[in-house]
C-alpha atoms as a PDB file:
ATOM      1  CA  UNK A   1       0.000   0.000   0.000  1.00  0.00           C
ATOM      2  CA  UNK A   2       1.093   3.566  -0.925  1.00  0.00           C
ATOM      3  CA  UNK A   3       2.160   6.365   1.363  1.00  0.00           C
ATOM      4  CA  UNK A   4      -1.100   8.157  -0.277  1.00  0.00           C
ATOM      5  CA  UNK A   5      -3.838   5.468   0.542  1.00  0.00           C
ATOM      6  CA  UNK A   6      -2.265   4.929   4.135  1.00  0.00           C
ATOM      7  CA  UNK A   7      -2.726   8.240   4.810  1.00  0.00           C
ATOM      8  CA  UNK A   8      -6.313   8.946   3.480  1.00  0.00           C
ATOM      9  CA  UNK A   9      -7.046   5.758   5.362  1.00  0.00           C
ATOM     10  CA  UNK A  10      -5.212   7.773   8.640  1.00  0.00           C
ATOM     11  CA  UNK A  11      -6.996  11.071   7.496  1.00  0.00           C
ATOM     12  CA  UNK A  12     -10.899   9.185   6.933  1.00  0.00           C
ATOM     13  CA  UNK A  13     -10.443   7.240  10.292  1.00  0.00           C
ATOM     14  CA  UNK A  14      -9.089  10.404  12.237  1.00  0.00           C
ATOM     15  CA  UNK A  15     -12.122  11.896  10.873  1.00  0.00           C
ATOM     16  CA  UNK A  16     -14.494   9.219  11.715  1.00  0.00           C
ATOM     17  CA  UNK A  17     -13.624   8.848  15.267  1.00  0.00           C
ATOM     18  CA  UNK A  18     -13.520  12.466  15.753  1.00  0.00           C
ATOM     19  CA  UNK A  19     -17.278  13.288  14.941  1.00  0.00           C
ATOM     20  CA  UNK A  20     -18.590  10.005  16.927  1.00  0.00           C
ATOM     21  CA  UNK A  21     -16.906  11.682  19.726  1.00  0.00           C
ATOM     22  CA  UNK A  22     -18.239  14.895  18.947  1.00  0.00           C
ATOM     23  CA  UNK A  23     -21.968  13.418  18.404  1.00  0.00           C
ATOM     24  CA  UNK A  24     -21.125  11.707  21.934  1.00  0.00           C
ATOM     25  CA  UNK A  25     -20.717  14.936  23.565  1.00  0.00           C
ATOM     26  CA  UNK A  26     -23.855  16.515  22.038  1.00  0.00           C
ATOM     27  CA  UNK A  27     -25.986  13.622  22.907  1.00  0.00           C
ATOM     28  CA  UNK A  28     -24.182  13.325  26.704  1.00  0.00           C
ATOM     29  CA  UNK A  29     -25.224  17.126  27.158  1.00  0.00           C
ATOM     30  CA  UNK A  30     -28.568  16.745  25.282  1.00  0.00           C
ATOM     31  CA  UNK A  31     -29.020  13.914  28.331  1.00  0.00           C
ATOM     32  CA  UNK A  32     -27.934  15.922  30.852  1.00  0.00           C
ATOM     33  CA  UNK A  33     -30.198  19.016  30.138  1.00  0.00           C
ATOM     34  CA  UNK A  34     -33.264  16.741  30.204  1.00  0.00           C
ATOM     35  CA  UNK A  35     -32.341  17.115  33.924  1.00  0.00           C
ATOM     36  CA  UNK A  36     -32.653  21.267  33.877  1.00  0.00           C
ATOM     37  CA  UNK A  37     -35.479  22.968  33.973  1.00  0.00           C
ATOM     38  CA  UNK A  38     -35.364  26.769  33.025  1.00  0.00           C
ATOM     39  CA  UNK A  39     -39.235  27.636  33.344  1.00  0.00           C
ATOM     40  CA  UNK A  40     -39.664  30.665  36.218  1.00  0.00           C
ATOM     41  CA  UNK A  41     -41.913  32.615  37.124  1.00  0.00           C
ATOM     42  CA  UNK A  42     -42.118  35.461  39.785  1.00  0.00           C
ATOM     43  CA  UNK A  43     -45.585  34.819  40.997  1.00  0.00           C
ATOM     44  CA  UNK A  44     -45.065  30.386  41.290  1.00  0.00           C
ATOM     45  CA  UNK A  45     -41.403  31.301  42.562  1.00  0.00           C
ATOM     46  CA  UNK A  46     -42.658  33.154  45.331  1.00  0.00           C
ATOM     47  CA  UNK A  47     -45.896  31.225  46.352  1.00  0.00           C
ATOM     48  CA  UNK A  48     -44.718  27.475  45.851  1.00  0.00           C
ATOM     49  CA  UNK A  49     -41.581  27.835  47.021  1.00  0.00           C
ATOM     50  CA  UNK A  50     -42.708  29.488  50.176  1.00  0.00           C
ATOM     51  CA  UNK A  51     -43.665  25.960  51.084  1.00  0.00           C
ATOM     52  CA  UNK A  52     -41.242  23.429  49.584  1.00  0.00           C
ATOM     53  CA  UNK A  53     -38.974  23.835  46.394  1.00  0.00           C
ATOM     54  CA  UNK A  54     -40.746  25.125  43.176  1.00  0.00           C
ATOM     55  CA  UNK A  55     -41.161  21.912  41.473  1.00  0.00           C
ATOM     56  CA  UNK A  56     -40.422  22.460  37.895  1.00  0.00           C
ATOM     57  CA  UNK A  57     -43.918  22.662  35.623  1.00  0.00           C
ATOM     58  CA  UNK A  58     -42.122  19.883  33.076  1.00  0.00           C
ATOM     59  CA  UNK A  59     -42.064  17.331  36.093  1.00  0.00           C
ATOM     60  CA  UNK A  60     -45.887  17.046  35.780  1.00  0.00           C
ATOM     61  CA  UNK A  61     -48.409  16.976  32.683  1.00  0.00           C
ATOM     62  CA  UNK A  62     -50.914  19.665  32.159  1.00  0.00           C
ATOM     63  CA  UNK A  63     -54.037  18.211  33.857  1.00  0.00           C
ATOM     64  CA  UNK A  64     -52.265  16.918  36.676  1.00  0.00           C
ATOM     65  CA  UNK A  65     -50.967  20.973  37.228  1.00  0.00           C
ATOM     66  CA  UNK A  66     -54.584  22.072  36.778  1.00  0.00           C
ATOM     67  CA  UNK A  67     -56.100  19.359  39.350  1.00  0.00           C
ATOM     68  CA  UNK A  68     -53.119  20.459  41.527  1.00  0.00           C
ATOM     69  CA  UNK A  69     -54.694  24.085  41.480  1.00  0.00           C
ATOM     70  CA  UNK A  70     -57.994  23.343  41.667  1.00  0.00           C
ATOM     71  CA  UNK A  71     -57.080  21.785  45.079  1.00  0.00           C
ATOM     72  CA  UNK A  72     -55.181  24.081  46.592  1.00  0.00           C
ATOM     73  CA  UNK A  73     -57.650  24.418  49.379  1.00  0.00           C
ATOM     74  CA  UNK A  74     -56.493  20.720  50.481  1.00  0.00           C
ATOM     75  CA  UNK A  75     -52.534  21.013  48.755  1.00  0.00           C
ATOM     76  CA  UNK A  76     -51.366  17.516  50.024  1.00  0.00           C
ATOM     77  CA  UNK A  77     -53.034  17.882  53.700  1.00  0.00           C
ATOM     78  CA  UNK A  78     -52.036  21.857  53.781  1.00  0.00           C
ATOM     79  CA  UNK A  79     -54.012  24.541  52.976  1.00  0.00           C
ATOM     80  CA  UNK A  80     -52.054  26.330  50.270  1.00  0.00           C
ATOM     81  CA  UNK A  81     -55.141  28.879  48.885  1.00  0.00           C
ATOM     82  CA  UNK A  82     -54.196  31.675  46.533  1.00  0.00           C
ATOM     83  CA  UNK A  83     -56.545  34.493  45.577  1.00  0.00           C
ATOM     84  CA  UNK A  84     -57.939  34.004  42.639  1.00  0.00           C
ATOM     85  CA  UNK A  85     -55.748  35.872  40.310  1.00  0.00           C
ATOM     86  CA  UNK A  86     -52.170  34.722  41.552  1.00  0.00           C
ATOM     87  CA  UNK A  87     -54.062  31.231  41.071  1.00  0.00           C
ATOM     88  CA  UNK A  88     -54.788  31.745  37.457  1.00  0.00           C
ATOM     89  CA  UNK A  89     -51.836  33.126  36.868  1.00  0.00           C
ATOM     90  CA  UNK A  90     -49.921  30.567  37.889  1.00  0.00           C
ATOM     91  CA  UNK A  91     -52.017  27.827  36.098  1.00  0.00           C
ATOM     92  CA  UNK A  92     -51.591  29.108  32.957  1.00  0.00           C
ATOM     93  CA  UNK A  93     -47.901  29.079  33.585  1.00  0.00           C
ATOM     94  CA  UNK A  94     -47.683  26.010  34.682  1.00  0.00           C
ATOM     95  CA  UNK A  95     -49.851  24.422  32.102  1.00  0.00           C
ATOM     96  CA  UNK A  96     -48.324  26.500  29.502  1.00  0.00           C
ATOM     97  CA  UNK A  97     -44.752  24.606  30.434  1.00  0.00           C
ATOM     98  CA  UNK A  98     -46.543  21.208  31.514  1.00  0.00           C
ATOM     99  CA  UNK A  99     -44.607  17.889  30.872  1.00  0.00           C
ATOM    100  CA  UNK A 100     -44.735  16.817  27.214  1.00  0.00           C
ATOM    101  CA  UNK A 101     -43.690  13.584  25.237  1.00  0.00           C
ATOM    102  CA  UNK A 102     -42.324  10.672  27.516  1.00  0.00           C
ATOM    103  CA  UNK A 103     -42.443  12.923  30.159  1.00  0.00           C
ATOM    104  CA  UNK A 104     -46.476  13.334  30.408  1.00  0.00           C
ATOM    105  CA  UNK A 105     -47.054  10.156  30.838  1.00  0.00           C
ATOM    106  CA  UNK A 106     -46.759   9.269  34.368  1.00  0.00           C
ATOM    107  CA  UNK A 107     -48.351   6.316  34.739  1.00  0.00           C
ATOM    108  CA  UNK A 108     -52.001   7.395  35.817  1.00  0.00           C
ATOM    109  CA  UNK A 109     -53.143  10.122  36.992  1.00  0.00           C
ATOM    110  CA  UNK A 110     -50.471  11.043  39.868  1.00  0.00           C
ATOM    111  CA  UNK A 111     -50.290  14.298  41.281  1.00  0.00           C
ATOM    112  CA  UNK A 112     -47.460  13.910  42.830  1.00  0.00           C
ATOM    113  CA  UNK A 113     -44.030  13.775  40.344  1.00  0.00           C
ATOM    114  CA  UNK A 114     -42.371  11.235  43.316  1.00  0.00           C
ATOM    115  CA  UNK A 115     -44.950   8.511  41.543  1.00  0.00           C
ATOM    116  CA  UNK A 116     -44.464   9.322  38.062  1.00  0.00           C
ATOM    117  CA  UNK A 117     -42.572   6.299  36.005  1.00  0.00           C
ATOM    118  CA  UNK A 118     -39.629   9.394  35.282  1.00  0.00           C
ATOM    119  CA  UNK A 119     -38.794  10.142  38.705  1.00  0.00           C
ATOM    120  CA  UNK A 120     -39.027   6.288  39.218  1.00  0.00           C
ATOM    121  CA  UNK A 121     -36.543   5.711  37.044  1.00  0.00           C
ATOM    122  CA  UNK A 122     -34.009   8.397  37.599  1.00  0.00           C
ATOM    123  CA  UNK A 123     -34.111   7.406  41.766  1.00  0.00           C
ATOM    124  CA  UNK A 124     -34.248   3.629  40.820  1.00  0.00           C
ATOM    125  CA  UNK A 125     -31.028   2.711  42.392  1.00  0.00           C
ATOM    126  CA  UNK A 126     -31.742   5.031  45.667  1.00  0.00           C
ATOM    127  CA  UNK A 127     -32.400   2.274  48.718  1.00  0.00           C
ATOM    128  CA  UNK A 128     -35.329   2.546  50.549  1.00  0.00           C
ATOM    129  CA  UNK A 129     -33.169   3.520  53.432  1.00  0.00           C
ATOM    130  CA  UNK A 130     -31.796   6.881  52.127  1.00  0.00           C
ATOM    131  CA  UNK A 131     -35.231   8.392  51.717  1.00  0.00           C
ATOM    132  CA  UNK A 132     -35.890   7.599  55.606  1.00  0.00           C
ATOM    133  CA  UNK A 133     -32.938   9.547  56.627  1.00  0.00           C
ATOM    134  CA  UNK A 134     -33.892  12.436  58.966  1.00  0.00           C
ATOM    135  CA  UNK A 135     -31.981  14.986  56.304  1.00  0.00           C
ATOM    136  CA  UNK A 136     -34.219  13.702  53.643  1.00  0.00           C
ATOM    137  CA  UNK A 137     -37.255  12.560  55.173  1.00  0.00           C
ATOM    138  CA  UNK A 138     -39.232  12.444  51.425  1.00  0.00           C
ATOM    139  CA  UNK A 139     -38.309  11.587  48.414  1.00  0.00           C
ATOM    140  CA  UNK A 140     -40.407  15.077  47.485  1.00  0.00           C
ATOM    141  CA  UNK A 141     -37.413  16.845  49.618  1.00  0.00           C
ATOM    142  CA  UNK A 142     -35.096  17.607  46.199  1.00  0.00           C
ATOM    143  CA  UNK A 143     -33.482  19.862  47.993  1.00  0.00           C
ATOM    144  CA  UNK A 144     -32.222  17.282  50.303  1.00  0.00           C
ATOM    145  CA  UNK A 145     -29.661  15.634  47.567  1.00  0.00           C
ATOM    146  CA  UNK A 146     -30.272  18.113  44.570  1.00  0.00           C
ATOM    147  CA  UNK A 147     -28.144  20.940  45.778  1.00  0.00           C
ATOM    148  CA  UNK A 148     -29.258  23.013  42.673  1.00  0.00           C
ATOM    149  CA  UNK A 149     -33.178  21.913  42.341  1.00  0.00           C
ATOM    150  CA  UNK A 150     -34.218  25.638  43.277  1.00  0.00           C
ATOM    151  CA  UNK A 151     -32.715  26.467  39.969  1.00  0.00           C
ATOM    152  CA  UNK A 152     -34.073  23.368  37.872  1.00  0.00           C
ATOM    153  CA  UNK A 153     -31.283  22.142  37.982  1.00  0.00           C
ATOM    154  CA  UNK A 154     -31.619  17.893  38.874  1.00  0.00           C
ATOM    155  CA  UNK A 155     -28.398  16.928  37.264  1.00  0.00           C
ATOM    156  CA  UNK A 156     -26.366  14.153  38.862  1.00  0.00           C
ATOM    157  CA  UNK A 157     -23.257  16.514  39.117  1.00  0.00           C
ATOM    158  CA  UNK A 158     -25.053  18.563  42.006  1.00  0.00           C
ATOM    159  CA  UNK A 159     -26.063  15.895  44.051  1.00  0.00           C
ATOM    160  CA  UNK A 160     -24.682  15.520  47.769  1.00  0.00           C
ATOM    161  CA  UNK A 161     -26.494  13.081  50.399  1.00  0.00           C
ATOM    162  CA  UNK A 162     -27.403  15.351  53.375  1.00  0.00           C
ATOM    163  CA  UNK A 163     -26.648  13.101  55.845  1.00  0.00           C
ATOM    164  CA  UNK A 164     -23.370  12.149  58.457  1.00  0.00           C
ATOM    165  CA  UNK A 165     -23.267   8.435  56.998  1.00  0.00           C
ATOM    166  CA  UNK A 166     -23.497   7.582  53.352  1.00  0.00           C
ATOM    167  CA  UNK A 167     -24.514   3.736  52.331  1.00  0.00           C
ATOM    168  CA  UNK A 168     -22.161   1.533  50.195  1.00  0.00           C
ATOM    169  CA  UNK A 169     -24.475   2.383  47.304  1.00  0.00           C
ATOM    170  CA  UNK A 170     -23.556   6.480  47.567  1.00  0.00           C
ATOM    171  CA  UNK A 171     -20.032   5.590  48.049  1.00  0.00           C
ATOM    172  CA  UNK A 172     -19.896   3.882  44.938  1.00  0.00           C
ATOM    173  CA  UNK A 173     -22.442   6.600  43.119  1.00  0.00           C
ATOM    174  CA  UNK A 174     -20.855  10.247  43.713  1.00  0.00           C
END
């Protein structure tokens, strides 16, 4: 073989390896923003996250978001009423940025985004155990592991376990 048809061979499999790593680094962060949520809102800011962390409209579908605020009267054994306007308000945002695709589908209709099959999956290797802890004490307490979740953002690279002891399975996690 020629010097010329070793080296197109060097050039073409260069080449070849270099945009498979590149579509592997588009499709690692396309992955890894399906785990941020950039939706905001003054109004839902303020009011939800009075309570608990502002849980992202995307985690939920539309109707379960609109059930949610037609129930705010009994808001999962609290009493989370809004006047009328900030209530409205909010719905449409919410709804307006609602779960879509794989995402809407949780499996029933769930109001709460701990039972939908997503979150299922993405806490699928957490042990019973860890959601006990007295630092977590819900698997609805984001905040607990999800250092950024008041920002949207659930990725795995802000997690910490807010707790003194850490299981075999977080050593071998994070």
């Amino acid at each position: 073989m020629n010097n010329a048809r070793k080296r197109m061979i060097f050039d073409a499999t260069v080449w070849t390896v270099s945009v498979l790593t590149a579509l592997v680094l588009v499709a690692h962060d396309a992955i890894a923003e399906s785990k941020m949520f950039t939706a905001t809102h003054p109004k839902w800011k303020a009011e939800c996250a009075s309570c608990h962390v502002a849980y992202p409209p995307q985690l939920l579908p539309a109707a379960a978001w609109r059930r949610i605020m037609s129930g705010l009267g009994k808001h999962f054994g609290t009493d989370a009423s809004l006047d009328a306007e900030t209530a409205a308000e909010i719905g449409v945002f919410l709804e307006q940025n609602a779960a879509r695709g794989k995402r809407a589908r949780t499996g029933g209709e769930t109001l709460r985004i701990t039972e939908t099959a997503w979150f299922r999956h993405e806490h699928d290797e957490v042990p019973a155990a860890t959601w006990k802890r007295a630092g977590v004490k819900s698997a609805a307490n984001c905040t607990a592991c999800h250092t950024a979740a008041d920002r949207g953002d659930f990725s795995e690279r802000n997690i910490r376990f807010h707790a003194d002891r850490r299981t075999s399975w977080e050593k071998r996690k994070y």
